[in-house]
C-alpha atoms as a PDB file:
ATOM      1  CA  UNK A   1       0.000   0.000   0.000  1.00  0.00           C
ATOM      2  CA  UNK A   2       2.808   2.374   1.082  1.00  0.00           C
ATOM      3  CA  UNK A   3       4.590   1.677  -2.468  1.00  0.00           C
ATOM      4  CA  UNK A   4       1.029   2.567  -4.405  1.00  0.00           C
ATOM      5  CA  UNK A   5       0.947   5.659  -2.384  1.00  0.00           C
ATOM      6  CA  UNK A   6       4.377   6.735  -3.504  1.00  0.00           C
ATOM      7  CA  UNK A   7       2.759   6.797  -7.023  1.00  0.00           C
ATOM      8  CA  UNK A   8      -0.155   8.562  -5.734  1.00  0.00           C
ATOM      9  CA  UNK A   9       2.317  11.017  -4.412  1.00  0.00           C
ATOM     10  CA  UNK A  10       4.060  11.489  -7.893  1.00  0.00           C
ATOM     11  CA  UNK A  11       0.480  11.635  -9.517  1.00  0.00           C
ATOM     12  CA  UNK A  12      -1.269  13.850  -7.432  1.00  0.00           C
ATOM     13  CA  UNK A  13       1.537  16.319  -6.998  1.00  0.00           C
ATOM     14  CA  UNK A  14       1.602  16.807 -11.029  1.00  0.00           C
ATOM     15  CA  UNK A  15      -2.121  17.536 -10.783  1.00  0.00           C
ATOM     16  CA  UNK A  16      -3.679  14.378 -11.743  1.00  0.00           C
ATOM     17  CA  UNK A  17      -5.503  11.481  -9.789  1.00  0.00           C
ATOM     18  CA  UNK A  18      -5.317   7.598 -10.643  1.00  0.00           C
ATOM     19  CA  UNK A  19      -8.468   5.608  -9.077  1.00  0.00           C
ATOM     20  CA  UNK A  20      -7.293   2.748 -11.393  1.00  0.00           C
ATOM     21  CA  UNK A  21      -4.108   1.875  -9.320  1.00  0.00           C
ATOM     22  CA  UNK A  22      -5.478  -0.857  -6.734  1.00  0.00           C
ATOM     23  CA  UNK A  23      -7.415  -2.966  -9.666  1.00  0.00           C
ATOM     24  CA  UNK A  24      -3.790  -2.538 -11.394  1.00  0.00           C
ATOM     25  CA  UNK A  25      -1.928  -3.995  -8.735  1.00  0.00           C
ATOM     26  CA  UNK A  26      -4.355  -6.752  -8.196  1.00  0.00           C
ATOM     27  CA  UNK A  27      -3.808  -7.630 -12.359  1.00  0.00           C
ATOM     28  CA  UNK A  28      -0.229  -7.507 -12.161  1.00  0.00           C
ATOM     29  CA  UNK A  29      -0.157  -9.562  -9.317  1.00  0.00           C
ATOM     30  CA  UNK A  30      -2.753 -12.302 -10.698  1.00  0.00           C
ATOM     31  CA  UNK A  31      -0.587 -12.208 -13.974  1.00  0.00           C
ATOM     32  CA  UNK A  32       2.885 -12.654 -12.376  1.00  0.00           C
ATOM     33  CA  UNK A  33       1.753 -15.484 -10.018  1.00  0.00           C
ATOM     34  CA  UNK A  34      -0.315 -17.219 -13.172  1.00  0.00           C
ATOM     35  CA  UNK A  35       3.060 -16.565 -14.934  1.00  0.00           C
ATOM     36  CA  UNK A  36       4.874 -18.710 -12.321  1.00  0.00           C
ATOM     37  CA  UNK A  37       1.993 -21.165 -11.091  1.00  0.00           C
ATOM     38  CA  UNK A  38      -0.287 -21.983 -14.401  1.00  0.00           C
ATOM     39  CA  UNK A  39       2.157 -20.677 -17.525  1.00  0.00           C
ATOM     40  CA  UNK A  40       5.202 -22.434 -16.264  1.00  0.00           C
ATOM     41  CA  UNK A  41       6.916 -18.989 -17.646  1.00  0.00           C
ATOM     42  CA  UNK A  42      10.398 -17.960 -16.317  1.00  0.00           C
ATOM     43  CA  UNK A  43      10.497 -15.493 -13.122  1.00  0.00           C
ATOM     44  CA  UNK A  44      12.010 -12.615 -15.075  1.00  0.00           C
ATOM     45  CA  UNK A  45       9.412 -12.761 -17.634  1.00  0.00           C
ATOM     46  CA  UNK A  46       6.457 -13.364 -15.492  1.00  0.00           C
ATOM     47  CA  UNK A  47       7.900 -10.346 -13.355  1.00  0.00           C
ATOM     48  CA  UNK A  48       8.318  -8.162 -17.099  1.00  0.00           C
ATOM     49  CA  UNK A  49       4.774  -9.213 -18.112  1.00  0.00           C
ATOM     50  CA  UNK A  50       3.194  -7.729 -15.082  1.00  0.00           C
ATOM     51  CA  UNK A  51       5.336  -4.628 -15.339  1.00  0.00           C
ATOM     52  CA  UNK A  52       4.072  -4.593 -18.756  1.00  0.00           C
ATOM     53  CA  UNK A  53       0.421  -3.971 -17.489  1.00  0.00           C
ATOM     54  CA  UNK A  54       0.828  -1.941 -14.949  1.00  0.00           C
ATOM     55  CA  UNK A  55       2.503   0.400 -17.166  1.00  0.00           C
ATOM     56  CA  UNK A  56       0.097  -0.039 -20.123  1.00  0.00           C
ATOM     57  CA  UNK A  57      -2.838   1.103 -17.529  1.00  0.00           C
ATOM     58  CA  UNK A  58      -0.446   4.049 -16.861  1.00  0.00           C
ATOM     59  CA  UNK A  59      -0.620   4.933 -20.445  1.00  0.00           C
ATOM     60  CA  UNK A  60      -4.383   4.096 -21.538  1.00  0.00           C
ATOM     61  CA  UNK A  61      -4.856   6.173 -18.564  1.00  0.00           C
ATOM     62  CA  UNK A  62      -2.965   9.750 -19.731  1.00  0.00           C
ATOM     63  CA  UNK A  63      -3.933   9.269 -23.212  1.00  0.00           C
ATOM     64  CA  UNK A  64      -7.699   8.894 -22.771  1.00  0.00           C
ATOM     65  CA  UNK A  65      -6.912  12.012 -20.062  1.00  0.00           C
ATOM     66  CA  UNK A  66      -5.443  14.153 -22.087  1.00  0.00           C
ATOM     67  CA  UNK A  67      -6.363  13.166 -25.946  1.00  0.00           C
ATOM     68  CA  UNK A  68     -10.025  12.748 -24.745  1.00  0.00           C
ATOM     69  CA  UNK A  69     -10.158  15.824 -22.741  1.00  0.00           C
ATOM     70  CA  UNK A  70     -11.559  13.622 -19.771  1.00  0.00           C
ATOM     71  CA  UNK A  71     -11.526  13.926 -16.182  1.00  0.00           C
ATOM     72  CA  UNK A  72      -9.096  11.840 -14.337  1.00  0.00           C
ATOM     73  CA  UNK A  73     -11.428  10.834 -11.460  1.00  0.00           C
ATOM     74  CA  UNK A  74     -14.120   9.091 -14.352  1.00  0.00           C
ATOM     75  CA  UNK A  75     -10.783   7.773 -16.709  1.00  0.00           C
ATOM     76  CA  UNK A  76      -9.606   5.891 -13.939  1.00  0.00           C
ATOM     77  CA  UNK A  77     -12.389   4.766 -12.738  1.00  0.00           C
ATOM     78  CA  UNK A  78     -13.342   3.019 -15.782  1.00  0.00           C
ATOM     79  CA  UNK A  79      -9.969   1.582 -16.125  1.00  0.00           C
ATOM     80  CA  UNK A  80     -10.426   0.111 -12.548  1.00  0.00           C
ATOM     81  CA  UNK A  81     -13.757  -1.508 -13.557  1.00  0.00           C
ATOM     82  CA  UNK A  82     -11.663  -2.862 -16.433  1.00  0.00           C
ATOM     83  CA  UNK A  83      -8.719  -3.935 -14.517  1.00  0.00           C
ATOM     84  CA  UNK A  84     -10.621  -5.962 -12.211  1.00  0.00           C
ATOM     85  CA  UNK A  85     -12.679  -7.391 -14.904  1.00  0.00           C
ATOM     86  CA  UNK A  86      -9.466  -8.746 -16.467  1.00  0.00           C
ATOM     87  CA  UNK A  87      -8.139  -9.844 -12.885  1.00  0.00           C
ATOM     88  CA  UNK A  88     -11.411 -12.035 -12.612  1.00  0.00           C
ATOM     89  CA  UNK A  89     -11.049 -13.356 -16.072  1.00  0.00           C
ATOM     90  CA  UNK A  90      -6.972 -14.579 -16.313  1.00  0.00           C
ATOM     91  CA  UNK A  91      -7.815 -16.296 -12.573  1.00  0.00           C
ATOM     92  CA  UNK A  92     -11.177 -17.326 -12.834  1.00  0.00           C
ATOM     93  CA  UNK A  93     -12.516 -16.204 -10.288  1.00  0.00           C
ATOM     94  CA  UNK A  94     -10.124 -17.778  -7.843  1.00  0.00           C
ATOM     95  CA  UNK A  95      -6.977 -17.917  -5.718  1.00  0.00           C
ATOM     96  CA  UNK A  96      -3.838 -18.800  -7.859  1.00  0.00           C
ATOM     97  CA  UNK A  97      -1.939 -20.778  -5.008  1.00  0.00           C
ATOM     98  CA  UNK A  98       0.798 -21.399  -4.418  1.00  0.00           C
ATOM     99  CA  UNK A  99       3.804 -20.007  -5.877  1.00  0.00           C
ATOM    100  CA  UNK A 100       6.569 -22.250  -6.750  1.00  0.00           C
ATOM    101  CA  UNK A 101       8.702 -23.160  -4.142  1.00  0.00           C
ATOM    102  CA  UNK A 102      10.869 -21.432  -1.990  1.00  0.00           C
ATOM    103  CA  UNK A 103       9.315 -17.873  -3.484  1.00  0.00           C
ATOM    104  CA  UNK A 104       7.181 -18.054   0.404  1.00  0.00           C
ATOM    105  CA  UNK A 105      10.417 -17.998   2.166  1.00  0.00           C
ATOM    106  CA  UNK A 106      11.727 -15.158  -0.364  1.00  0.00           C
ATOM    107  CA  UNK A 107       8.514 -12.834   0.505  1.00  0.00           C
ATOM    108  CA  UNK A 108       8.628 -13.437   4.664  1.00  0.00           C
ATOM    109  CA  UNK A 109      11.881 -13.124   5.043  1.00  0.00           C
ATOM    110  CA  UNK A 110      13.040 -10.106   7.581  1.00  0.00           C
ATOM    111  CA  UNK A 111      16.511  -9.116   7.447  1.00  0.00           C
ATOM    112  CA  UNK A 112      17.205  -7.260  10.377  1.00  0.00           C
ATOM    113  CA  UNK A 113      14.196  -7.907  11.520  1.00  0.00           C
ATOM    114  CA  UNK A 114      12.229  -6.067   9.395  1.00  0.00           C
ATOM    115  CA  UNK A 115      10.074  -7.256   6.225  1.00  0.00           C
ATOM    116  CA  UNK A 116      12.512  -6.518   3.061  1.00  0.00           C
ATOM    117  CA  UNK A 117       9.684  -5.207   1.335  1.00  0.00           C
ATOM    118  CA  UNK A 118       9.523  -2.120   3.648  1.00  0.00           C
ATOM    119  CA  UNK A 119      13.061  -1.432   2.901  1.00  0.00           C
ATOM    120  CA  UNK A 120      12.014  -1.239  -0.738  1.00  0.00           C
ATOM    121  CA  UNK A 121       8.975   1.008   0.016  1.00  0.00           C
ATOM    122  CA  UNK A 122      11.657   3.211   2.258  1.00  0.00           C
ATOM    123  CA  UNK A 123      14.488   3.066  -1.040  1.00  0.00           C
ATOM    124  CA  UNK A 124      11.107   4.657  -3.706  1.00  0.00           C
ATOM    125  CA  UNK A 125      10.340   6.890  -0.770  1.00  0.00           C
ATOM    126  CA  UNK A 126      14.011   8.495  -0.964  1.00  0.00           C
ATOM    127  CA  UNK A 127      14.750   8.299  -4.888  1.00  0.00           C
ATOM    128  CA  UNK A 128      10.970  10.071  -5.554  1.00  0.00           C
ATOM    129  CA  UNK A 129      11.793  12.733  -2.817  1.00  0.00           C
ATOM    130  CA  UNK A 130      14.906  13.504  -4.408  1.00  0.00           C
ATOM    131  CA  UNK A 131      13.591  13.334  -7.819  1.00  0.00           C
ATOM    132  CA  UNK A 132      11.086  16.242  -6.839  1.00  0.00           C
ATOM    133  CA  UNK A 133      14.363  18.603  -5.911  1.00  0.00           C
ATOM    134  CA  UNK A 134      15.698  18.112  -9.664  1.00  0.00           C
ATOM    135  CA  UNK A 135      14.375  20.094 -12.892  1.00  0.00           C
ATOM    136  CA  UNK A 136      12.271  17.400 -14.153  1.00  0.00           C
ATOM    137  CA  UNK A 137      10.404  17.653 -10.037  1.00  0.00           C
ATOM    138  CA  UNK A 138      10.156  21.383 -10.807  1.00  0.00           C
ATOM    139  CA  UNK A 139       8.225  21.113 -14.146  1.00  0.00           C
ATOM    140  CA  UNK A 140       5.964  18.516 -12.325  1.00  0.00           C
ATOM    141  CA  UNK A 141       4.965  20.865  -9.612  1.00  0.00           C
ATOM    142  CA  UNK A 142       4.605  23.664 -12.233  1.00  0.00           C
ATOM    143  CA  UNK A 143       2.282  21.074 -14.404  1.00  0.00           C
ATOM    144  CA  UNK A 144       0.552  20.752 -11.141  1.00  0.00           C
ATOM    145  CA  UNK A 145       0.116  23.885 -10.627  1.00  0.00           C
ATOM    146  CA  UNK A 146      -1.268  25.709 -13.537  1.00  0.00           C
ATOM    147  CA  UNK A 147      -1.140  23.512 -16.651  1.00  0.00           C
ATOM    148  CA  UNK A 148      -1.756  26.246 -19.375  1.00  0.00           C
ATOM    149  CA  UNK A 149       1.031  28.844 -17.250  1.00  0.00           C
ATOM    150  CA  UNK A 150       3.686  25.452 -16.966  1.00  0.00           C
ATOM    151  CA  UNK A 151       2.986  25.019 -21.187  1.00  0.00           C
ATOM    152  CA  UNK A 152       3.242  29.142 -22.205  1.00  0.00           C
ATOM    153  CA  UNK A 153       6.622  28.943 -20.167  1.00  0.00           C
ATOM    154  CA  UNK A 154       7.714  26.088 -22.436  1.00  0.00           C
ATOM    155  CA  UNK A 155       7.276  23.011 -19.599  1.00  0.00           C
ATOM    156  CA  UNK A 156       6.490  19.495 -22.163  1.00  0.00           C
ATOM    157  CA  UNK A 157       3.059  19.107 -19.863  1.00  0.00           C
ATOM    158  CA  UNK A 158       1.990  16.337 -21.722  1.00  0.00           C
ATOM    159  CA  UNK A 159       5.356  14.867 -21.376  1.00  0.00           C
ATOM    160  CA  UNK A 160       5.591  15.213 -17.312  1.00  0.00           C
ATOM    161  CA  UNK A 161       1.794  13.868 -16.948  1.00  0.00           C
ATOM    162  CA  UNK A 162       2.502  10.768 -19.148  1.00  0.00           C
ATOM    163  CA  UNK A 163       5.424  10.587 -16.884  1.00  0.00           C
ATOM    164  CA  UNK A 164       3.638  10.606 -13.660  1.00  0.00           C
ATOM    165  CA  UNK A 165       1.102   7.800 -15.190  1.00  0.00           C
ATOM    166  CA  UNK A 166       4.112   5.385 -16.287  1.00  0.00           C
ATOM    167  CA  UNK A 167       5.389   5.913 -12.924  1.00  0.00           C
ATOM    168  CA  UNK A 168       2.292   5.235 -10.623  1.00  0.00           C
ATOM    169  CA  UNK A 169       1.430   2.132 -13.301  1.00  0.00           C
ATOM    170  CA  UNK A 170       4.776   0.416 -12.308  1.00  0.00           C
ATOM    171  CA  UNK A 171       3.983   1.283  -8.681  1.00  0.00           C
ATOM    172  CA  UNK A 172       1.318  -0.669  -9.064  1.00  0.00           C
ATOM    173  CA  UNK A 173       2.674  -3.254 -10.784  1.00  0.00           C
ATOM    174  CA  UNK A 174       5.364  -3.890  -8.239  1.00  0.00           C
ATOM    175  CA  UNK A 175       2.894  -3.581  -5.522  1.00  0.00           C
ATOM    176  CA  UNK A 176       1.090  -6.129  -6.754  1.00  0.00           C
ATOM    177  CA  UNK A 177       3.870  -8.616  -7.495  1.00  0.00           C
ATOM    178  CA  UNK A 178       5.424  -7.857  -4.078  1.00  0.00           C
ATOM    179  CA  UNK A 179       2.013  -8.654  -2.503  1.00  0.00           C
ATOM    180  CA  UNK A 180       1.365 -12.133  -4.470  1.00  0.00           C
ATOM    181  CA  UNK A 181       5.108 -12.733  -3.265  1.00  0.00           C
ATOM    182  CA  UNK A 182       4.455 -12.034   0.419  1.00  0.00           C
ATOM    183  CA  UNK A 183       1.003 -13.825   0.399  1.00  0.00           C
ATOM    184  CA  UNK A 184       2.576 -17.042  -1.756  1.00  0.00           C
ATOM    185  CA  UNK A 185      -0.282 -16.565  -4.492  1.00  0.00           C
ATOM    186  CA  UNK A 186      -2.668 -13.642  -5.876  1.00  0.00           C
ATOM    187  CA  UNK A 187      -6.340 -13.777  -5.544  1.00  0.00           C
ATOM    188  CA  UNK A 188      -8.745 -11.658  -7.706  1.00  0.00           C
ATOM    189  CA  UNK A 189      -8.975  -9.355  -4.610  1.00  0.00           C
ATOM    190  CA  UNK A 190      -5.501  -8.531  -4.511  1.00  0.00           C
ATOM    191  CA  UNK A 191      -5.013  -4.769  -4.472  1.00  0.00           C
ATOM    192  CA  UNK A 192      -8.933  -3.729  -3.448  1.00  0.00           C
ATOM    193  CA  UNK A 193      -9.072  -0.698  -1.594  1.00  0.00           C
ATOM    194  CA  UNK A 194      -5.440   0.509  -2.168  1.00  0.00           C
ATOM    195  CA  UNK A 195      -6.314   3.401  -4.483  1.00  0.00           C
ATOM    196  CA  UNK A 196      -8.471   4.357  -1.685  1.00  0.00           C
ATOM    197  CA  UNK A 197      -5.816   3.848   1.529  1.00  0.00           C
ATOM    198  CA  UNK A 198      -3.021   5.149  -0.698  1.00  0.00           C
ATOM    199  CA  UNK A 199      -4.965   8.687  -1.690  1.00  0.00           C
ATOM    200  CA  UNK A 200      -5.942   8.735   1.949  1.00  0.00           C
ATOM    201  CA  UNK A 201      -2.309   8.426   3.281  1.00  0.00           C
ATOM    202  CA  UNK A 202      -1.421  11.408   0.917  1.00  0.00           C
ATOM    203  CA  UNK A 203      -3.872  13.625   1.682  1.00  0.00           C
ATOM    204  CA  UNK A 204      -3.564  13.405   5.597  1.00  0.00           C
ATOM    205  CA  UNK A 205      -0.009  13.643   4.488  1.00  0.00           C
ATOM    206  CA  UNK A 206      -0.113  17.095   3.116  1.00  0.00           C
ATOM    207  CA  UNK A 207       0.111  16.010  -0.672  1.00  0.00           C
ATOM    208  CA  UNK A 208      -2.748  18.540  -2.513  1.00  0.00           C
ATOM    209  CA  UNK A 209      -5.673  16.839  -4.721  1.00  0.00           C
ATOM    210  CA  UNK A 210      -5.112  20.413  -6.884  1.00  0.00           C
ATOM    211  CA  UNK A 211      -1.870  19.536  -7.566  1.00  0.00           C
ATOM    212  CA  UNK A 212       1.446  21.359  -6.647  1.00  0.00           C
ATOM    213  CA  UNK A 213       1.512  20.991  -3.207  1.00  0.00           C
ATOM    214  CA  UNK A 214       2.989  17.555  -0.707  1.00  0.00           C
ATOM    215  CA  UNK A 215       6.568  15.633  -0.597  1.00  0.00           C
ATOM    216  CA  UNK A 216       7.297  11.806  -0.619  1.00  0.00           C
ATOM    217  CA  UNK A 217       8.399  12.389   3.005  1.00  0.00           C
ATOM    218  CA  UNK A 218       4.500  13.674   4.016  1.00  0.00           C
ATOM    219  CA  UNK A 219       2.786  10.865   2.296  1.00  0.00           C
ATOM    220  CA  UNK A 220       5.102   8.535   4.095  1.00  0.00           C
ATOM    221  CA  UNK A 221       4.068  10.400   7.509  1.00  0.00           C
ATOM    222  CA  UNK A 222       0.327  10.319   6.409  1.00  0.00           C
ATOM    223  CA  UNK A 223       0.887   6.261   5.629  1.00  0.00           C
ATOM    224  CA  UNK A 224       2.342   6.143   9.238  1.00  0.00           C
ATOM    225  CA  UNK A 225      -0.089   8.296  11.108  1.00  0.00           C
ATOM    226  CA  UNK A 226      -3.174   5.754   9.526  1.00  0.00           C
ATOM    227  CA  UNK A 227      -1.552   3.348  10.904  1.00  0.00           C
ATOM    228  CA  UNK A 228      -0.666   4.595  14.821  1.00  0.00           C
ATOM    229  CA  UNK A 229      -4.349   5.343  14.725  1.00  0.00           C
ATOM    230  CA  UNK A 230      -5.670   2.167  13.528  1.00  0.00           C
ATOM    231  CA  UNK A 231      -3.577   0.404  15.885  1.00  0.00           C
ATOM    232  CA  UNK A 232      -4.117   2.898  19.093  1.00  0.00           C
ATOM    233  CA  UNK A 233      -7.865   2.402  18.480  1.00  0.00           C
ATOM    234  CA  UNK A 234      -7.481  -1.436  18.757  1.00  0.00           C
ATOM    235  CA  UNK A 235      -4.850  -0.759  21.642  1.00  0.00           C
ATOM    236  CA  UNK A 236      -7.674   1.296  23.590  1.00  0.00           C
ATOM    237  CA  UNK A 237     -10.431  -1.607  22.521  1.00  0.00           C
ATOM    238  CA  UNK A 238     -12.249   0.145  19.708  1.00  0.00           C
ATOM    239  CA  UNK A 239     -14.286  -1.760  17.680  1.00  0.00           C
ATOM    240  CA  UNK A 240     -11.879  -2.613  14.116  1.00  0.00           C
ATOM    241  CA  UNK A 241     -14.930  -1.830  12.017  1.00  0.00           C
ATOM    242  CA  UNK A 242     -14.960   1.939  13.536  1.00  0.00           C
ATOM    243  CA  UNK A 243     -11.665   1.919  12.460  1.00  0.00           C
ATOM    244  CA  UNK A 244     -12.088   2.991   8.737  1.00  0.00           C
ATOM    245  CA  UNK A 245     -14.875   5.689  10.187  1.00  0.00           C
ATOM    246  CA  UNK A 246     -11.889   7.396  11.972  1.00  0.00           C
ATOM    247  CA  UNK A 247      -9.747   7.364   9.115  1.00  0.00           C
ATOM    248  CA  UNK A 248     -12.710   8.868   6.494  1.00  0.00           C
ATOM    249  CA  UNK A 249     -12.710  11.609   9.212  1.00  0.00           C
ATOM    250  CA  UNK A 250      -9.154  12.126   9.557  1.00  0.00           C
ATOM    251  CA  UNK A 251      -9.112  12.429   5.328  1.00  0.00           C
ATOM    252  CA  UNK A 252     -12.714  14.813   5.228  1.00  0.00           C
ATOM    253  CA  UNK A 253     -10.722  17.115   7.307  1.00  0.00           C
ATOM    254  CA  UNK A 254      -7.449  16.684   5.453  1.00  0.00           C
ATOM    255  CA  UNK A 255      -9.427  17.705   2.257  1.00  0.00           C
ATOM    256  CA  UNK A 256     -11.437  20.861   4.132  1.00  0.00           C
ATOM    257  CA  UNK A 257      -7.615  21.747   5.205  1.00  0.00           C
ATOM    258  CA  UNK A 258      -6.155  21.301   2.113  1.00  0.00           C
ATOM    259  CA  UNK A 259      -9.312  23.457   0.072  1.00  0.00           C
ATOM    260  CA  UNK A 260      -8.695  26.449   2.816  1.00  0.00           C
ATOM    261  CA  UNK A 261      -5.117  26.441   1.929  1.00  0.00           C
ATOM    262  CA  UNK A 262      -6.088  26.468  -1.929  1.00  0.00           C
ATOM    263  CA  UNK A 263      -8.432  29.401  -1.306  1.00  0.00           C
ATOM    264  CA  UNK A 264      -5.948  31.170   1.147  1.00  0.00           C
ATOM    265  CA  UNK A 265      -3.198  30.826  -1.777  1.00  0.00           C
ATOM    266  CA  UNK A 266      -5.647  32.206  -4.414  1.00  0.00           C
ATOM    267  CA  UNK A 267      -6.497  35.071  -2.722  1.00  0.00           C
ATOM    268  CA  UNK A 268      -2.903  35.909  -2.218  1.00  0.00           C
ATOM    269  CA  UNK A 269      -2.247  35.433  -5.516  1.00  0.00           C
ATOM    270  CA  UNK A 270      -5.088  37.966  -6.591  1.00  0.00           C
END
């Protein structure tokens, strides 16, 4: 979830949503473990092949944006419906179980400790922070910003949103192949709910649905802050089904925040 929110992050920042990006994961995943468990392909190319469709979403996705003059909240949407559609089809309907062996051990195991997949979620975290301090992070905030202003003052926008969609796609994609790793299969409900979590964790984060505004660093904060206060309400014996009412609040009033701060800025600006 924490690795779809870094494309989220990316996404959001350059002024653009992607609903699609759980359903994605959840394809990628079902098509790298049928790759392994039912196609008897090689890892690399099972791994390449889901890659391949998390990125092609990426792309349907900012073409039908921005050739069809469509919104990006309806686009994606679509493309989720379509995504998990597919993920139904390739498994059936079912769980594709298990993996080959010894891929189990590969996805549990902790060095120091600590799941190896958080270390990768930490790694995207760093290089995507960084990559916001460099020109090409510049033009993406600036494409964020004001779309028509970034083009007049010669920023490629089409360039930096297609960019932002390629990189939340294989987000996905690795999310997804990560999580049929760690869970030694992929079911068709692989991914549900991540676009959700994952926009959630940004906004609380300080990463702006109009673009512009938010870091790598505050969506990792707003991924960590869900999670003290899902597990301080189960520490304090709340029931766990309150526990998604507390986090819709804590993102309504991330959003009011964030729309002040819009309006403040505005008004400055005029």
């Amino acid at each position: 979830m924490g690795i779809v929110a870094v494309g989220m992050s990316i996404c959001m920042i350059g002024g653009m949503v992607d609903i699609s990006v759980g359903a994605t994961a959840g394809l990628s995943g079902a098509i790298f473990a049928m790759g392994l468990s039912r196609w008897g392909l090689h890892p690399l190319i099972s791994i390449v092949l889901a890659l391949v469709v998390g990125v092609g979403f990426g792309l349907l996705n900012c073409t039908l944006i921005l050739k069809g003059k469509a919104n990006p909240f309806v686009i994606t949407i679509a493309t989720m419906f379509v995504a998990k559609g597919l993920t139904t089809f390739v498994t059936g309907g079912i769980t594709i179980y298990p993996l080959p062996d010894g891929w189990s051990e590969f996805g549990n195991a902790q060095p120091l400790g600590i799941s190896w997949i958080f270390f990768i979620f930490v790694a995207l975290v760093i290089i995507f922070e960084l990559s916001l301090h460099t020109v090409w992070g510049l033009e993406l905030r600036a494409t964020g910003s004001d779309r028509e202003t970034a083009y007049n003052t010669e920023v490629r926008t089409d360039r930096i949103t297609y960019h932002s969609f390629v990189i939340v796609g294989a987000l996905a994609a690795i999310a997804g192949i990560l999580g049929a790793i760690r869970m030694n299969g992929a079911q068709p409900l692989l991914g549900q709910g991540w676009e959700f979590w994952s926009l959630a964790a940004c906004a609380i984060g300080g990463v702006s649905i109009f673009g512009y505004e938010g870091s790598l660093i505050g969506a990792f904060i707003g991924l960590a802050t869900m999670q003290v206060l899902m597990n301080g309400l189960v520490a304090v014996g709340v029931s766990p089904y309150l526990q998604t009412v507390a986090i819709g609040a804590a993102l309504c009033l991330a959003m009011v925040f964030d729309a002040r701060r819009r309006q403040s800025l505005d008004l400055i600006i005029e």
